[in-house]
N, C-alpha and C. Protein backbone atom coordinates (compact mmCIF):
# COMPACT_ATOMS: atom_id res chain seq x y z
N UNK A 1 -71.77 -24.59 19.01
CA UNK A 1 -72.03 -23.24 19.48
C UNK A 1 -72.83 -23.28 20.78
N UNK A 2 -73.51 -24.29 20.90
CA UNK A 2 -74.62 -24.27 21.88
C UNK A 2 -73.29 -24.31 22.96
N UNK A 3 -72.49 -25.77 22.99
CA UNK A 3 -71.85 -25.78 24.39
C UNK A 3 -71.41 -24.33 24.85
N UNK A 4 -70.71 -24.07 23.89
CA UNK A 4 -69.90 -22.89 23.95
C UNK A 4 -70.88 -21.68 24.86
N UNK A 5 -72.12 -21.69 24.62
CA UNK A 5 -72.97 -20.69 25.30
C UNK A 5 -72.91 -20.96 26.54
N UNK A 6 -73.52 -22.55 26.99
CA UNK A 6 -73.71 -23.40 28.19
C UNK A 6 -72.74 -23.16 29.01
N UNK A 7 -71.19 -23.29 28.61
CA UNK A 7 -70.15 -22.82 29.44
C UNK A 7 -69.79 -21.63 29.77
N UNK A 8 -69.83 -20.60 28.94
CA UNK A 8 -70.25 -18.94 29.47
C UNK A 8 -70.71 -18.79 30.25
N UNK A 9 -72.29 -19.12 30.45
CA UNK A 9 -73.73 -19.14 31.29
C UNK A 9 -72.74 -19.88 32.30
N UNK A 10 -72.45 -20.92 32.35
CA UNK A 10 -72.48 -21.83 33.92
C UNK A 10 -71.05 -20.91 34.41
N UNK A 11 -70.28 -20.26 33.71
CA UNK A 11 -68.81 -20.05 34.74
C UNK A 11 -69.57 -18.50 34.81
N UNK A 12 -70.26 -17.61 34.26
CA UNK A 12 -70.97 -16.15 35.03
C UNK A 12 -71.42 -17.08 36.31
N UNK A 13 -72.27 -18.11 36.02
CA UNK A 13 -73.08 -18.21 37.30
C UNK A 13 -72.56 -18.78 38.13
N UNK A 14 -71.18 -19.16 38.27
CA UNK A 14 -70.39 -20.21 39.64
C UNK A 14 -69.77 -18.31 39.89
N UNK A 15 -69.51 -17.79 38.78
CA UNK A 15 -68.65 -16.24 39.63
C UNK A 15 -69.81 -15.67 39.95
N UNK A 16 -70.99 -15.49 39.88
CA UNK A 16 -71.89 -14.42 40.47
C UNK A 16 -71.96 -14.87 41.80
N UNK A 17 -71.99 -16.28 41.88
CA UNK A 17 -72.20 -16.84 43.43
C UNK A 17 -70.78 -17.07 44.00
N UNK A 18 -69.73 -17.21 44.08
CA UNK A 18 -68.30 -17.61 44.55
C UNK A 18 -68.08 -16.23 44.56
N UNK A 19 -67.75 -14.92 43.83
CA UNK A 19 -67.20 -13.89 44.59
C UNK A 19 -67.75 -13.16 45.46
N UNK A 20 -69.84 -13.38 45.67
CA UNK A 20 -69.49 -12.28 47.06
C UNK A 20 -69.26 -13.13 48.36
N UNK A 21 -68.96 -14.74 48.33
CA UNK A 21 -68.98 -15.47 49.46
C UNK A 21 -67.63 -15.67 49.82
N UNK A 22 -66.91 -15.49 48.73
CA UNK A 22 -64.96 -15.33 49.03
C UNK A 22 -65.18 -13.79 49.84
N UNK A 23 -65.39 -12.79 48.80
CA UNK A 23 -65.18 -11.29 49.24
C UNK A 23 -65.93 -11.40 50.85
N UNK A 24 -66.79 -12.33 51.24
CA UNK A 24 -67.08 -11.90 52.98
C UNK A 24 -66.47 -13.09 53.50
N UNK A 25 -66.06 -14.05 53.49
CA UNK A 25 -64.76 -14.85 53.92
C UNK A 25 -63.74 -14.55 53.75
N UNK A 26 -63.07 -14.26 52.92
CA UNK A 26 -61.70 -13.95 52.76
C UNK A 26 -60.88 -13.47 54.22
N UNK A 27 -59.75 -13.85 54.28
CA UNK A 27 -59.55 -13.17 54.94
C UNK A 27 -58.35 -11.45 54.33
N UNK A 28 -58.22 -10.37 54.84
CA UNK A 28 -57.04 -9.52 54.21
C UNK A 28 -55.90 -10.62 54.71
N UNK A 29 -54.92 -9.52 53.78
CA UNK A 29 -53.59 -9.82 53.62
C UNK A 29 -52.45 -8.95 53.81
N UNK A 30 -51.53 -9.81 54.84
CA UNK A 30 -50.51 -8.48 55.27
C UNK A 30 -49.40 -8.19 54.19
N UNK A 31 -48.77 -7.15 54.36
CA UNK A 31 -48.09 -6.24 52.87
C UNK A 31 -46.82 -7.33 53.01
N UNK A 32 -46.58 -8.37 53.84
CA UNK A 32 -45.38 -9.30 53.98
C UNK A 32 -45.73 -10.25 52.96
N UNK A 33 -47.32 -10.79 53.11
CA UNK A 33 -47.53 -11.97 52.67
C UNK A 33 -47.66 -11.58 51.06
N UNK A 34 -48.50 -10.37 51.14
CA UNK A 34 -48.68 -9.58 49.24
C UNK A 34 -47.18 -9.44 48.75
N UNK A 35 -46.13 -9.25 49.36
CA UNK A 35 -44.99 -8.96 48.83
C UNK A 35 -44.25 -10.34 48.53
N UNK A 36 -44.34 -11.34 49.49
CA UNK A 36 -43.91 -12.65 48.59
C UNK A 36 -44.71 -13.32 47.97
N UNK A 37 -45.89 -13.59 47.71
CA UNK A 37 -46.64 -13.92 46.53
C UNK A 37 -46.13 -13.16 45.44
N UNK A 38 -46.11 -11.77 45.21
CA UNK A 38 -45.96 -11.12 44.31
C UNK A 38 -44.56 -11.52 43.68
N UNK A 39 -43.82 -11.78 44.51
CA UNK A 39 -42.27 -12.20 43.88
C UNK A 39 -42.44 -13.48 43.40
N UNK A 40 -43.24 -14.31 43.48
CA UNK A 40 -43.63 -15.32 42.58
C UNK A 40 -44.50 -15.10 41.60
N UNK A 41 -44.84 -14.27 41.16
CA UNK A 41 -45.99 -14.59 40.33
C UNK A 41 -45.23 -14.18 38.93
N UNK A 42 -43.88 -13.26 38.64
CA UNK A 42 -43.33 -13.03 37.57
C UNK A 42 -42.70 -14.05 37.22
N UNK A 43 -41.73 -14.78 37.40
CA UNK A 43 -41.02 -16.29 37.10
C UNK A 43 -42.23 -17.36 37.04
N UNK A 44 -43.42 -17.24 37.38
CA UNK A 44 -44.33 -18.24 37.33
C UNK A 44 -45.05 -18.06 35.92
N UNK A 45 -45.46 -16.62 35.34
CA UNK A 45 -46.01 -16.17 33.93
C UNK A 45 -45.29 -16.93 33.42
N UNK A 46 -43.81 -16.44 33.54
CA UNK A 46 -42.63 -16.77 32.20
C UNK A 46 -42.67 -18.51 32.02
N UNK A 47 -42.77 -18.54 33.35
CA UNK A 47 -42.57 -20.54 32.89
C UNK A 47 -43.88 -21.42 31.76
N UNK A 48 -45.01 -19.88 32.23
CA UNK A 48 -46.06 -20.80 31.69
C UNK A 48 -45.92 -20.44 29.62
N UNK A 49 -45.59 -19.05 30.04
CA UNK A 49 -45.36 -18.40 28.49
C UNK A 49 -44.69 -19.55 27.80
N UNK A 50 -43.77 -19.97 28.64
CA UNK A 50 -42.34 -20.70 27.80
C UNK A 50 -43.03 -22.40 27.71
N UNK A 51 -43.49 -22.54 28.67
CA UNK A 51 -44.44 -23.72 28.24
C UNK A 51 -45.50 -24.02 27.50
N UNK A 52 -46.14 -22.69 27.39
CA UNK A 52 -47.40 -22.65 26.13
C UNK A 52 -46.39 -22.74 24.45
N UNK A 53 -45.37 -21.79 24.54
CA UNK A 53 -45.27 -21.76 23.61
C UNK A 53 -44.42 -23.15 22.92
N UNK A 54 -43.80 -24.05 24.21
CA UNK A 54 -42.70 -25.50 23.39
C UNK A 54 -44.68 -26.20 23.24
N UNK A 55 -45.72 -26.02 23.97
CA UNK A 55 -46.37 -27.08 23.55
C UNK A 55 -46.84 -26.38 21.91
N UNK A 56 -47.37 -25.18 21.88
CA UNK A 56 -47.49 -24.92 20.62
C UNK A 56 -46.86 -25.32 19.24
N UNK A 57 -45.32 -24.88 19.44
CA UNK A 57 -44.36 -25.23 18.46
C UNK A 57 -44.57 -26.96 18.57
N UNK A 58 -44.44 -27.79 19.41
CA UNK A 58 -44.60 -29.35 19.61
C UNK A 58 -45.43 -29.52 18.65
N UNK A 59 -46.63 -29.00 18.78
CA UNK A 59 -47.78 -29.87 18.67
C UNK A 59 -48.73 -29.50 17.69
């Protein structure tokens, strides 16, 4: 139980510090580049769905 706390605590505290230093680096994004990421990201779920689930049934 303890780890389990330890790792909560340490990934709040890498995101309290990593998102406001992305959010003022970052750079935006043009509606070209959001529109082909986005056409990857549905066939990319499914592969993982379909891969969680052969390792499940596997294993």
């Amino acid at each position: 139980m303890l780890n389990l706390l330890l790792i909560l605590v340490l990934l709040f505290a890498v995101l309290a510090i990593l998102l406001p230093l992305l959010e003022k680096r970052g750079k935006e994004m043009t509606p070209e580049q959001m529109q082909r990421m986005s056409r990857w990201l549905i066939p990319l779920i499914a592969i993982a769905l379909v891969l969680q689930a052969i390792r499940y049934f596997m294993g």
